[in-house]
N, C-alpha and C. Protein backbone atom coordinates (compact mmCIF):
# COMPACT_ATOMS: atom_id res chain seq x y z
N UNK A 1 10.15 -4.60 8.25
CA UNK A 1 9.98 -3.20 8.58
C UNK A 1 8.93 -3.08 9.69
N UNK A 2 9.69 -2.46 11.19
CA UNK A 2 8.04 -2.22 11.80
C UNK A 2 8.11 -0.43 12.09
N UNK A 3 6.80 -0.67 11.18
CA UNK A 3 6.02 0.93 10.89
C UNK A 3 6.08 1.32 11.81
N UNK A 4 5.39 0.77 13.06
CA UNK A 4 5.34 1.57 14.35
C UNK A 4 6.92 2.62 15.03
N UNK A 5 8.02 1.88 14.86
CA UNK A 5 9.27 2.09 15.06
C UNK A 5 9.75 3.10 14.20
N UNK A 6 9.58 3.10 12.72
CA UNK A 6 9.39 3.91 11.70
C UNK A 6 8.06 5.32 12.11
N UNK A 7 7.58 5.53 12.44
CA UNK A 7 6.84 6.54 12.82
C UNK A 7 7.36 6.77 13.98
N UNK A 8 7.42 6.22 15.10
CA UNK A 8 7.92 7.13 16.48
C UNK A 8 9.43 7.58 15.97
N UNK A 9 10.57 7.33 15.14
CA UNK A 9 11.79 7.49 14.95
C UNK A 9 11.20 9.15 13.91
N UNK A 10 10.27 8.78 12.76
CA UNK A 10 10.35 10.49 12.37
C UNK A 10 9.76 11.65 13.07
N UNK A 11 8.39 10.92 13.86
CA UNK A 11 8.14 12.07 14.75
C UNK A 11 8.64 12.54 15.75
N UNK A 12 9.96 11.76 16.56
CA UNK A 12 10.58 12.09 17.39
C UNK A 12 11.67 13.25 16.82
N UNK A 13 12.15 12.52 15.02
CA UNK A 13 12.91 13.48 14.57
C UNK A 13 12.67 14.85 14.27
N UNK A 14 11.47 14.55 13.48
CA UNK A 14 10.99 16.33 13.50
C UNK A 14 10.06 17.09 14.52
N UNK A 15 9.71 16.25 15.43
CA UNK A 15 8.91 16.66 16.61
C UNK A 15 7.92 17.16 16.57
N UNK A 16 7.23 16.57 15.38
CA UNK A 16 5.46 16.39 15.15
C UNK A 16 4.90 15.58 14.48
N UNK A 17 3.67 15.11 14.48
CA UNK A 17 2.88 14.30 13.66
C UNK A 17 2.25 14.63 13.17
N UNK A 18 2.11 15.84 12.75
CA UNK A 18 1.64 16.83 11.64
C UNK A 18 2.16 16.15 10.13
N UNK A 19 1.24 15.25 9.51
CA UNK A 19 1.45 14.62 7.96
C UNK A 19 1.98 16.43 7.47
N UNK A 20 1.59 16.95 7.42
CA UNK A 20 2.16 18.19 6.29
C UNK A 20 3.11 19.15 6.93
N UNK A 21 3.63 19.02 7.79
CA UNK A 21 5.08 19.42 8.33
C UNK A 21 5.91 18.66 8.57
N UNK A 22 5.71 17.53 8.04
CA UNK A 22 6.59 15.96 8.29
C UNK A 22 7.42 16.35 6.73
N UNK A 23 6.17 16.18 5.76
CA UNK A 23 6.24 16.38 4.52
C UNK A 23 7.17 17.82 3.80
N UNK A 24 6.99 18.84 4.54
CA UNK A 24 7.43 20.07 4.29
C UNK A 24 8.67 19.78 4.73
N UNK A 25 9.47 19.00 5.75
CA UNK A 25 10.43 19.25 6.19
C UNK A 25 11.44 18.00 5.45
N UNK A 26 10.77 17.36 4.68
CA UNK A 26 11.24 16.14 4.19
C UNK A 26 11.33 16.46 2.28
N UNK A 27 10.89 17.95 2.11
CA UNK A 27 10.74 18.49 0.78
C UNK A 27 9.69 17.60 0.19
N UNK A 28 8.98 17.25 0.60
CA UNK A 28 7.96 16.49 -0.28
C UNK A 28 6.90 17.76 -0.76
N UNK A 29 6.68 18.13 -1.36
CA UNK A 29 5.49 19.07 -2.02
C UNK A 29 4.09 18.62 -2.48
N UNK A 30 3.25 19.28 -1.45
CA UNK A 30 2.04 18.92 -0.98
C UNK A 30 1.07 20.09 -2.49
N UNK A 31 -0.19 19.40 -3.50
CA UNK A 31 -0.43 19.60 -3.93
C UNK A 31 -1.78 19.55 -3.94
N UNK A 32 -3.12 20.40 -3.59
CA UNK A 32 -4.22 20.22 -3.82
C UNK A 32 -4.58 20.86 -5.05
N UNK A 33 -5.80 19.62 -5.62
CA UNK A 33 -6.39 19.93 -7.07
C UNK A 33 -7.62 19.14 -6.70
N UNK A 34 -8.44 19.61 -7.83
CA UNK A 34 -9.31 18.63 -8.02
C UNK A 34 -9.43 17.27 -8.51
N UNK A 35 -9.65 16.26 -7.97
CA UNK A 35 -8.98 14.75 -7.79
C UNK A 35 -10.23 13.98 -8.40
N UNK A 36 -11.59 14.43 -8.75
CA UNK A 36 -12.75 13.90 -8.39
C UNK A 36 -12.94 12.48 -7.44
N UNK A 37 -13.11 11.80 -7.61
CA UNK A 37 -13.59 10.54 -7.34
C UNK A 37 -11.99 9.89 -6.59
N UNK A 38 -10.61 10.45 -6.47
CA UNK A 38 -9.48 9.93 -6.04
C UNK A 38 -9.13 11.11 -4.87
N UNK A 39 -8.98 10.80 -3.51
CA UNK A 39 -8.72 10.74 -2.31
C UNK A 39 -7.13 11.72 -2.56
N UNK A 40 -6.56 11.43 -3.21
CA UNK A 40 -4.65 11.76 -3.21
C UNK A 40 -3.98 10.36 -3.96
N UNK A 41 -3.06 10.87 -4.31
CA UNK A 41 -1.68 9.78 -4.83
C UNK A 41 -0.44 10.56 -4.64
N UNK A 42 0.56 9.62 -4.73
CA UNK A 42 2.34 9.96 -4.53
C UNK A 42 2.79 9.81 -5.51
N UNK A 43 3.66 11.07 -6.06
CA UNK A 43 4.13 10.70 -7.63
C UNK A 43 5.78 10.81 -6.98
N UNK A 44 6.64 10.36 -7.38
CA UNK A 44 8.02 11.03 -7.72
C UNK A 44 8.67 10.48 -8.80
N UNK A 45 9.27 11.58 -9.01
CA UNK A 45 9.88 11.60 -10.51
C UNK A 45 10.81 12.57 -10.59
N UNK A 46 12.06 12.38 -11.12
CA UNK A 46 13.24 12.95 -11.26
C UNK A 46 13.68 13.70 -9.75
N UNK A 47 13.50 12.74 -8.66
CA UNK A 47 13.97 12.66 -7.60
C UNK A 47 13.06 14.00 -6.97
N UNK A 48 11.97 14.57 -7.33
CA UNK A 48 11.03 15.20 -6.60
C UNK A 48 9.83 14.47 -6.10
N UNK A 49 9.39 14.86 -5.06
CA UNK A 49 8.49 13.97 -4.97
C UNK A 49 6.84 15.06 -4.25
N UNK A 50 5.87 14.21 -4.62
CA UNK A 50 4.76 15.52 -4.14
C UNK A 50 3.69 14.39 -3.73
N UNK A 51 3.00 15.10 -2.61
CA UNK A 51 1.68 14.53 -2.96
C UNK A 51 0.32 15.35 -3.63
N UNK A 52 -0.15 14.24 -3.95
CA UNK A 52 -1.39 15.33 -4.56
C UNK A 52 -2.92 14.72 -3.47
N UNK A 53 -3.44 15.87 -3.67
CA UNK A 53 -4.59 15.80 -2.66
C UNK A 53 -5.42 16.43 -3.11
N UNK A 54 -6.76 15.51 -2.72
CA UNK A 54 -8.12 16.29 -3.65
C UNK A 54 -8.69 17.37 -2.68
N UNK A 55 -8.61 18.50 -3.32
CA UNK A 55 -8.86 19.77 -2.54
C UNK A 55 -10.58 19.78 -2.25
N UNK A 56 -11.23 18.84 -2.66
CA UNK A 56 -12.77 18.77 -2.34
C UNK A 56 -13.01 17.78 -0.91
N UNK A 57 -11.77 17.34 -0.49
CA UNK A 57 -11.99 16.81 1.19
C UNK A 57 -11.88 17.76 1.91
N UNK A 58 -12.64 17.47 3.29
CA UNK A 58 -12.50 18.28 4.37
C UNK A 58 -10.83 18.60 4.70
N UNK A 59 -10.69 19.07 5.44
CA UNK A 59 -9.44 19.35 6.11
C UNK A 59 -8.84 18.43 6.82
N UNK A 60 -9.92 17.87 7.81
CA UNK A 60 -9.89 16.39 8.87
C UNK A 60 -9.52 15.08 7.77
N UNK A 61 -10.28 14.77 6.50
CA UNK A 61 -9.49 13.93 5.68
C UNK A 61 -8.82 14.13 4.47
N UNK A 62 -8.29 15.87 4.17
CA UNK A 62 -6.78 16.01 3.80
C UNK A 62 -6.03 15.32 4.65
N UNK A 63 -6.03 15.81 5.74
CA UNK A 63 -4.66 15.36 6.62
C UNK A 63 -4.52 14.01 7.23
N UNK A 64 -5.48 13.02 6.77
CA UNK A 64 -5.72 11.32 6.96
C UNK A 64 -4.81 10.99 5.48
N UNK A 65 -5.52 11.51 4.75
CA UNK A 65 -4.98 11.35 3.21
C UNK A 65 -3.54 11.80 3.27
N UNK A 66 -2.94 12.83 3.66
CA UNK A 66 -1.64 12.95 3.51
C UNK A 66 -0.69 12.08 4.29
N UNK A 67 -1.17 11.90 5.29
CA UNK A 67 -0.43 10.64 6.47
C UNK A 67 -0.46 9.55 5.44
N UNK A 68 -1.53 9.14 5.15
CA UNK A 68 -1.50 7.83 4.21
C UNK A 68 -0.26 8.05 3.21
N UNK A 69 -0.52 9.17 2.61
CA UNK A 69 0.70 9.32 0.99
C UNK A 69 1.81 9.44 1.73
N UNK A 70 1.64 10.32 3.06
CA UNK A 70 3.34 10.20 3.50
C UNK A 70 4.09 9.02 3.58
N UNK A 71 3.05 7.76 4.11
CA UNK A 71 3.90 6.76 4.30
C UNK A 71 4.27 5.96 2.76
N UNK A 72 3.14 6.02 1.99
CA UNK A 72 3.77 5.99 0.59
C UNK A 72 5.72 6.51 0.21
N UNK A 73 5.55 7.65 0.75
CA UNK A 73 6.54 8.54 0.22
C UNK A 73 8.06 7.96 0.84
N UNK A 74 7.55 8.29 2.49
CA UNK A 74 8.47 7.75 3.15
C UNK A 74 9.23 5.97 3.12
N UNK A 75 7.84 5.15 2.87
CA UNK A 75 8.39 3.71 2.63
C UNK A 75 8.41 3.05 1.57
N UNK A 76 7.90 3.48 -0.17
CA UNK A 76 7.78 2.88 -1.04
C UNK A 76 7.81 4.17 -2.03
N UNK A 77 9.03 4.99 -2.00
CA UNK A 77 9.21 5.99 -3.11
C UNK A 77 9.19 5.88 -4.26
N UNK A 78 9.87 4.24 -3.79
CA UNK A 78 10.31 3.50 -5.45
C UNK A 78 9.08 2.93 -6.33
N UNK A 79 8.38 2.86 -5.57
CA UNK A 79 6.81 1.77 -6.20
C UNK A 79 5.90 2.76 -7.35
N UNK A 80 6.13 1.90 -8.28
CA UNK A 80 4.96 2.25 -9.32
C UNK A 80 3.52 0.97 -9.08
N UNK A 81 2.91 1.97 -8.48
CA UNK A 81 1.48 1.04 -8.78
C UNK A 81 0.86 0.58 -9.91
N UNK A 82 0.79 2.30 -10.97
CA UNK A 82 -0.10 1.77 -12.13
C UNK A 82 1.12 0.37 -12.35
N UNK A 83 2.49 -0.18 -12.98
CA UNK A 83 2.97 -0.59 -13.12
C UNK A 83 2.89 -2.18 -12.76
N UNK A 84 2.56 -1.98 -11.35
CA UNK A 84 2.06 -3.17 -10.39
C UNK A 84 0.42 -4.03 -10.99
N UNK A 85 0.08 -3.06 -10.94
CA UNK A 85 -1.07 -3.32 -11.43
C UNK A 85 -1.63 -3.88 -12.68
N UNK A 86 -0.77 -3.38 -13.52
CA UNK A 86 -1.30 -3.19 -14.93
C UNK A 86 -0.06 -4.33 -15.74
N UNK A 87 1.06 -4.40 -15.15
CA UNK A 87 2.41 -5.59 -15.89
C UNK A 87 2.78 -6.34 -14.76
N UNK A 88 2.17 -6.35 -13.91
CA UNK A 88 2.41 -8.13 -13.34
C UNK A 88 1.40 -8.66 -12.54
N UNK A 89 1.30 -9.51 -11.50
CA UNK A 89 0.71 -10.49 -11.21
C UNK A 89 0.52 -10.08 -9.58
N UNK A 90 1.31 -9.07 -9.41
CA UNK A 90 1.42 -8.63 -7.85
C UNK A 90 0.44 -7.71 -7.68
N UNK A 91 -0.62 -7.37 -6.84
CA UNK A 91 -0.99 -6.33 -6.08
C UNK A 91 -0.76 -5.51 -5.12
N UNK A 92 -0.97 -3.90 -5.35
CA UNK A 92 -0.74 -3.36 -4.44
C UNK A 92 -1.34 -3.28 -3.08
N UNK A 93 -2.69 -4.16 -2.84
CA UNK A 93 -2.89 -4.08 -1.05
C UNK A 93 -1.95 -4.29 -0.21
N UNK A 94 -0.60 -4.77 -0.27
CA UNK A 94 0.08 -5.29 0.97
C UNK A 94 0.69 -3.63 0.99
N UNK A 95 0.94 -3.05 0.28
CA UNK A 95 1.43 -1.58 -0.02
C UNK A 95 0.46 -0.37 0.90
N UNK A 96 -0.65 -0.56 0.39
CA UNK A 96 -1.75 0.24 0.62
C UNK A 96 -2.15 -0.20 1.96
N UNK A 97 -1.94 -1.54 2.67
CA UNK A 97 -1.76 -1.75 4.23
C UNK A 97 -0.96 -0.65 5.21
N UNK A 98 0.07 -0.90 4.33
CA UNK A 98 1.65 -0.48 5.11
C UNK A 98 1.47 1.25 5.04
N UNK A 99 0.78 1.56 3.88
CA UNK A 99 0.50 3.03 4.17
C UNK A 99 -0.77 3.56 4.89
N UNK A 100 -1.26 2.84 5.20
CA UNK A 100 -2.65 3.15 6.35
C UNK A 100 -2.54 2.87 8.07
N UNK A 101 -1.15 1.97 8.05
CA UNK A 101 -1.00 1.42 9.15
C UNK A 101 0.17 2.72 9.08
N UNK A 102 0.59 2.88 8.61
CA UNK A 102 1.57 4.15 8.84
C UNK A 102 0.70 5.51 9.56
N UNK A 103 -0.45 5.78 8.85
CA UNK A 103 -1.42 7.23 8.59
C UNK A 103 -1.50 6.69 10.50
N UNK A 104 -2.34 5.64 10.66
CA UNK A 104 -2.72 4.99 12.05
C UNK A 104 -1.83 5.37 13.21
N UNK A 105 -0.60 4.99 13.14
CA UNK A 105 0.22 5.64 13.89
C UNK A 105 0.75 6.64 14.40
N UNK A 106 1.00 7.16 12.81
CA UNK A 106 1.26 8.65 13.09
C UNK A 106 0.27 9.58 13.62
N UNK A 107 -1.29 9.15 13.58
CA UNK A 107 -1.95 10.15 13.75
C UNK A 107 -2.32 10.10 15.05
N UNK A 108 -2.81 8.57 15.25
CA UNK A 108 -2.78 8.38 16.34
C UNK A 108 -2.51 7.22 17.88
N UNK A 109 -1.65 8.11 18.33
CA UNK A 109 -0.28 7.51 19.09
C UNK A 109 -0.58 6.50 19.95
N UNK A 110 -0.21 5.48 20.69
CA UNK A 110 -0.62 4.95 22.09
C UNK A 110 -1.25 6.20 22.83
N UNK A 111 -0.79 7.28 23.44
CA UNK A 111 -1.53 8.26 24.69
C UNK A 111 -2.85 8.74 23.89
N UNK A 112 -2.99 9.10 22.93
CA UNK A 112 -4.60 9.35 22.45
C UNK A 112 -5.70 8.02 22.70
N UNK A 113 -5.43 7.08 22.02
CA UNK A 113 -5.86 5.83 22.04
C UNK A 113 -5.94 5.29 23.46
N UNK A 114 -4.97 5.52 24.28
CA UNK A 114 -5.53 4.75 25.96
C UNK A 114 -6.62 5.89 26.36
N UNK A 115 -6.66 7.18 25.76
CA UNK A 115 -7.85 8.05 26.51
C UNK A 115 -9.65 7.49 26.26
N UNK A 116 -9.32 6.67 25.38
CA UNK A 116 -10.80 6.00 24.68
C UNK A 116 -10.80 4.49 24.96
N UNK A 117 -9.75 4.08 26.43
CA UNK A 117 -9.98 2.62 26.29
C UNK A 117 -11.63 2.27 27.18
N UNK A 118 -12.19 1.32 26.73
CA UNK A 118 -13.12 0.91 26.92
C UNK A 118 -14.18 0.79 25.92
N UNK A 119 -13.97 2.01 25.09
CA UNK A 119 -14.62 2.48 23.86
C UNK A 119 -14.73 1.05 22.73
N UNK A 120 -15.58 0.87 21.76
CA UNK A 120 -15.33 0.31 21.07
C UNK A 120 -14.40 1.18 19.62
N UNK A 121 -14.29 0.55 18.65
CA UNK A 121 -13.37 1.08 17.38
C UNK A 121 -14.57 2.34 16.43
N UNK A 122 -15.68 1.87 17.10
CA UNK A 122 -16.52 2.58 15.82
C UNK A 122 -16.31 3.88 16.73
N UNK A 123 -16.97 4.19 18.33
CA UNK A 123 -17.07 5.11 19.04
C UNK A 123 -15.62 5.52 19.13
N UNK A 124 -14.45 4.93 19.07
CA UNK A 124 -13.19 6.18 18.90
C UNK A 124 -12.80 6.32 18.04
N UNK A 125 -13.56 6.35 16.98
CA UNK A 125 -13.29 6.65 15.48
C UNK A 125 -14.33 7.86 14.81
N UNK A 126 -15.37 7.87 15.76
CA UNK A 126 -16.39 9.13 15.59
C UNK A 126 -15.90 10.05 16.43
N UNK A 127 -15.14 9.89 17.61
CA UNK A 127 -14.64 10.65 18.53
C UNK A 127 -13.20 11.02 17.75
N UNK A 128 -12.80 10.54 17.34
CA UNK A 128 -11.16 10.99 16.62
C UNK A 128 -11.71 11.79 15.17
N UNK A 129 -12.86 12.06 14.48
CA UNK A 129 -12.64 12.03 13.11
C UNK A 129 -12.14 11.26 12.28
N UNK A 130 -11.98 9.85 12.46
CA UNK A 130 -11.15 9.12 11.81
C UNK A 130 -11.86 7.78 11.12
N UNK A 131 -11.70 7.28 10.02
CA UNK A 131 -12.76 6.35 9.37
C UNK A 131 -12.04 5.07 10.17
N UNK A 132 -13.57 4.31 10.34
CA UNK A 132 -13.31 3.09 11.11
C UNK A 132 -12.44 2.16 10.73
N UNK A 133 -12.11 1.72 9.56
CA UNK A 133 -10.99 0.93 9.34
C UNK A 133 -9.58 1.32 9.70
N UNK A 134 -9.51 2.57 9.87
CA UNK A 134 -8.14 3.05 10.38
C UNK A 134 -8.15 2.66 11.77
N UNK A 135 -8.92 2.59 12.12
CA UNK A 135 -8.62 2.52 14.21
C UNK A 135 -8.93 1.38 14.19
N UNK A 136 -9.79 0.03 13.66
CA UNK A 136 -9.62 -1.30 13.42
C UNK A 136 -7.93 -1.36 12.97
N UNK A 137 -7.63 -1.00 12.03
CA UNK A 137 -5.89 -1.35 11.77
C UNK A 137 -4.88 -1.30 12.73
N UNK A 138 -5.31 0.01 13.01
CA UNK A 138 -4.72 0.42 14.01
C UNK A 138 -4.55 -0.14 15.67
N UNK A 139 -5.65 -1.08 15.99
CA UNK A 139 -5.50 -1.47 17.03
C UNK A 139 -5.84 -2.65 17.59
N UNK A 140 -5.25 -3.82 15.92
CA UNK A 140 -4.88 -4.91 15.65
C UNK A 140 -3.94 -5.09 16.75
């Protein structure tokens, strides 16, 4: 699977990279609650699917957090983590890669990213709003 190809193919389809109009247009149902100490997760079940999002983040990392669950949604609908986790031997980081390298893309494209070349990852990551491991992933 390359993510990158997978993100320019849906944002070309719905003609934004807006995580929560990607989501709206894909019926996924976007849910803020109080999450404490958890960021968001992707549930689906009986072929609905939602994300949930802790309504105590900013706005700038709701919408990091929903890119992340989108790619959850969009590339591993089928995946039970607790499941992963808890009855076998597999971990979910290669999962939790693929959905951050997804958030990375979608959020932000090749043309944002050449406007900060020279920059290091920390300085276009304070300049984007965006936590430094995402723009390290991102520009592996």
């Amino acid at each position: 699977m390359n993510i990158k190809d997978t993100v320019l193919k849906i944002a070309s389809e719905y003609k934004t990279r807006d995580p929560f109009e990607i989501a709206d247009c894909c019926g996924i149902y976007i849910i803020r609650e109080d999450l404490g100490a958890v960021n968001g997760y992707f549930t689906s079940a009986y072929g609905v699917k939602s994300i949930h999002l802790n309504e105590n983040l900013s706005p700038e990392r709701q919408k990091i957090c929903c890119a992340h669950e989108l790619g959850h949604a969009l590339m591993h609908d089928d995946l039970n983590t607790y499941f992963l986790i808890n009855s076998t031997m597999m971990l979910p980081d290669k999962y939790e890669r693929q959905a951050n390298l997804f958030a990375s893309h979608l959020l932000f494209p090749d043309e944002v990213l050449a406007e900060y070349e020279g920059y290091d990852t920390g300085q276009i990551a304070a300049a984007l709003g965006a936590p430094k491991f995402l723009i390290d992933l991102r520009l592996e």
